[in-house]
C-alpha atoms as a PDB file:
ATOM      1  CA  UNK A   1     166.160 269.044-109.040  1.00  0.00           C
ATOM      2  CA  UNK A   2     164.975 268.178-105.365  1.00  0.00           C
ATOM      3  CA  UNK A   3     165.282 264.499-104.386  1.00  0.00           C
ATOM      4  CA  UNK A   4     162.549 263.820-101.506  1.00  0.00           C
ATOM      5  CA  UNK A   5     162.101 260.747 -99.288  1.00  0.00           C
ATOM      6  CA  UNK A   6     159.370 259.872 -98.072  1.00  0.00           C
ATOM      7  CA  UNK A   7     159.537 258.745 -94.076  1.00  0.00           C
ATOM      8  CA  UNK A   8     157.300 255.847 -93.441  1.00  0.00           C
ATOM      9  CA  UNK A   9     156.310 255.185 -89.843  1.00  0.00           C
ATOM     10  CA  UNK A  10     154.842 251.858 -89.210  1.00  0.00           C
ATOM     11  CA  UNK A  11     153.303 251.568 -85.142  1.00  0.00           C
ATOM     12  CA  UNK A  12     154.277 248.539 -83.620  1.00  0.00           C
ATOM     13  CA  UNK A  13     151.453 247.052 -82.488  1.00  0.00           C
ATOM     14  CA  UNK A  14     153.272 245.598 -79.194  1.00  0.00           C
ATOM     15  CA  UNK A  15     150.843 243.564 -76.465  1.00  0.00           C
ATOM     16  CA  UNK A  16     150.275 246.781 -74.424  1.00  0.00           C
ATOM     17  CA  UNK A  17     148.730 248.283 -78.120  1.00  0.00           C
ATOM     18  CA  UNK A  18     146.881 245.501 -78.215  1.00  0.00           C
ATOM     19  CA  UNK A  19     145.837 245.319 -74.234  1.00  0.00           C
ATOM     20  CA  UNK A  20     144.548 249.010 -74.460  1.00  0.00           C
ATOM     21  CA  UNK A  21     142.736 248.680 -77.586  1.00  0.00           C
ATOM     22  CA  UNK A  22     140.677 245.223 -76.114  1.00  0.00           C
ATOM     23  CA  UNK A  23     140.061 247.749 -73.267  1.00  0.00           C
ATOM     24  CA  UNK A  24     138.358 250.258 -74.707  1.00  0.00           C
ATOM     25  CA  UNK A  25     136.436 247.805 -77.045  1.00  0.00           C
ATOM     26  CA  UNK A  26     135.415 246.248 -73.856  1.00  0.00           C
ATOM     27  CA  UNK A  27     134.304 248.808 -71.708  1.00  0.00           C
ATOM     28  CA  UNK A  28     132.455 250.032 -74.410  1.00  0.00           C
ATOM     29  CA  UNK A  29     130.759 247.033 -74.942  1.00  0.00           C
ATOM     30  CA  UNK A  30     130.149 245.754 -71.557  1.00  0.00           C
ATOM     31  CA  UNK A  31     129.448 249.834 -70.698  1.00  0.00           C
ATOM     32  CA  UNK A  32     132.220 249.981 -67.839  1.00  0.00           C
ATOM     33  CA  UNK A  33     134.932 252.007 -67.318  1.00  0.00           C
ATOM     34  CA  UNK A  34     138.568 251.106 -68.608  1.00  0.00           C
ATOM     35  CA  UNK A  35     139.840 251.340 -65.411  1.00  0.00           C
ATOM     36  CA  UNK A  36     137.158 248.315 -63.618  1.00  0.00           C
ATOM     37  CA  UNK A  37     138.479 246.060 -66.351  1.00  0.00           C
ATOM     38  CA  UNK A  38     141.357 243.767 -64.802  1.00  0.00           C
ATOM     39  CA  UNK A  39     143.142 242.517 -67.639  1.00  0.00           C
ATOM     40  CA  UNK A  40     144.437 239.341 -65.957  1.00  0.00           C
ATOM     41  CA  UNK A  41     140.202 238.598 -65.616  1.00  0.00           C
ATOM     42  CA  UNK A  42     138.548 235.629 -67.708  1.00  0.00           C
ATOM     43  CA  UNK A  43     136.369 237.638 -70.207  1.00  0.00           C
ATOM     44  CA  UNK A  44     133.549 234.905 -68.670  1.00  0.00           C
ATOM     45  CA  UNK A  45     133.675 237.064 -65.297  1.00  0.00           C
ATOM     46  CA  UNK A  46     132.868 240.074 -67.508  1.00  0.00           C
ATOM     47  CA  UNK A  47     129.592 238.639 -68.953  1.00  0.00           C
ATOM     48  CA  UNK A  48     131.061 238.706 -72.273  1.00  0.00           C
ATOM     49  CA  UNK A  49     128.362 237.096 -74.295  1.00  0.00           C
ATOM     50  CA  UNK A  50     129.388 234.612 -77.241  1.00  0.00           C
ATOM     51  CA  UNK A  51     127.666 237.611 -79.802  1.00  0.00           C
ATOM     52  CA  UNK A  52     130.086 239.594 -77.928  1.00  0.00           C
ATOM     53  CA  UNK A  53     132.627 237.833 -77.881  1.00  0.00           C
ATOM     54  CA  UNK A  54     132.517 237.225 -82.057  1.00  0.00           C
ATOM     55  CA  UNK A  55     131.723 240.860 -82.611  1.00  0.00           C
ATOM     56  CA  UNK A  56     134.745 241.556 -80.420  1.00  0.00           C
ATOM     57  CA  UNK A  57     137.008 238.849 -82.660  1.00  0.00           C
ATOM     58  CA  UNK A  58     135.578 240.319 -85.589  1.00  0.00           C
ATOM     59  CA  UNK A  59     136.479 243.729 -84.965  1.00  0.00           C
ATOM     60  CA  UNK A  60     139.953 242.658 -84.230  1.00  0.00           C
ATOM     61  CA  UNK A  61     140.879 240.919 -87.048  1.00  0.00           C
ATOM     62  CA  UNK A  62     139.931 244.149 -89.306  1.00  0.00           C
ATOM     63  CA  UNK A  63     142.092 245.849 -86.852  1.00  0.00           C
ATOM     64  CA  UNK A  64     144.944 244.078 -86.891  1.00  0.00           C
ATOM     65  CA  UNK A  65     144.045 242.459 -90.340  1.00  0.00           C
ATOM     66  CA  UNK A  66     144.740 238.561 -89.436  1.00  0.00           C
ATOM     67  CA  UNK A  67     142.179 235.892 -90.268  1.00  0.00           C
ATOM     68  CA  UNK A  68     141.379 234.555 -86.238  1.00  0.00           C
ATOM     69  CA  UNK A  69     139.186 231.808 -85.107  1.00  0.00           C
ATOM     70  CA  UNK A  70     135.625 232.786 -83.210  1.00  0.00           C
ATOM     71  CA  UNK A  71     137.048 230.681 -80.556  1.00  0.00           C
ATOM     72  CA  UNK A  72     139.784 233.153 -79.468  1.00  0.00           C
ATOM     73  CA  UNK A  73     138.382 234.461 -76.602  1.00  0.00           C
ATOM     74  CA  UNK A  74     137.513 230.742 -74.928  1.00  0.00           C
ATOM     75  CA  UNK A  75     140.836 229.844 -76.306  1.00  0.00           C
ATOM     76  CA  UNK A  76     142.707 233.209 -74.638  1.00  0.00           C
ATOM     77  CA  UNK A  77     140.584 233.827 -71.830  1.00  0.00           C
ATOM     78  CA  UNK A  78     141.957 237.296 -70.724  1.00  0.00           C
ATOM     79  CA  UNK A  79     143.117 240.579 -72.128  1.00  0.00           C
ATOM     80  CA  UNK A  80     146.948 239.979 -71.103  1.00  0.00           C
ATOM     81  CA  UNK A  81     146.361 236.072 -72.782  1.00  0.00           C
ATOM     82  CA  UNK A  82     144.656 237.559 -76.089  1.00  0.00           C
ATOM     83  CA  UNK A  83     147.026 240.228 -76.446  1.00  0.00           C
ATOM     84  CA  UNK A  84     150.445 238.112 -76.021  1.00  0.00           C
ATOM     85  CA  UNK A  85     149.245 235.895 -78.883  1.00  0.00           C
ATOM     86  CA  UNK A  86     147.750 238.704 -80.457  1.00  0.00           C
ATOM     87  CA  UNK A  87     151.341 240.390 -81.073  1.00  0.00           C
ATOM     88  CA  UNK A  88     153.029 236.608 -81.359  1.00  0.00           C
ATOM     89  CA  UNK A  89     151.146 236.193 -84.421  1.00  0.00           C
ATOM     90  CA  UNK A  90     151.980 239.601 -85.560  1.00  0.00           C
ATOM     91  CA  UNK A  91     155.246 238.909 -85.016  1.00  0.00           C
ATOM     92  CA  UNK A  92     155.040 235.726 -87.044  1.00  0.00           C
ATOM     93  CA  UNK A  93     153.454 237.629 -90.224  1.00  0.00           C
ATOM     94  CA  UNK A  94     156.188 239.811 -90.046  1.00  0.00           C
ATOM     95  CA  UNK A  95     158.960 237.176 -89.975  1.00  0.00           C
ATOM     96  CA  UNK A  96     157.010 235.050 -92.976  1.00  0.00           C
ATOM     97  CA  UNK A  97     156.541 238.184 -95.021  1.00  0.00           C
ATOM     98  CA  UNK A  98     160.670 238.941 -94.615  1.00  0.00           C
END
């Protein structure tokens, strides 16, 4: 009798996940190119719309499957902002489910 494991791989979603994934969202959305997006930019000097900016929130917390406020995007005004405290609260889950 064969005893098999099964391997598991979990991605860490680290901020640079996280900062690649808002970018192609983004570009999408705003129809540029990943590469005219600055990530350090307010999301205001984008255009990003408040619809936008919800569908965008939205999206995310189905992605990374955390309950966030439509405010996130006022409240973390950039892609580098968003995704630090993106993967902080990640990191937080991870420590309350331990």
């Amino acid at each position: 009798m064969s005893n098999t494991k099964t391997l598991v791989v979990e991605m860490t979603i680290t901020p640079a996940v996280i900062q690649e994934w808002l970018l192609g969202n983004l570009s999408k959305a705003l129809d540029l190119k990943p590469t005219e997006i600055d990530v350090r930019e307010p999301f205001a000097s984008y255009g990003l719309s408040s619809v936008a900016s919800v569908s965008l929130t939205a999206d995310l917390e189905d992605w990374l499957e955390l309950d966030l406020s439509p405010t996130l995007a006022w409240d973390y005004p950039s892609i580098e902002l968003l995704a630090e405290h993106l993967s902080d609260e990640l990191k937080q889950r991870e420590l309350s489910a331990a």
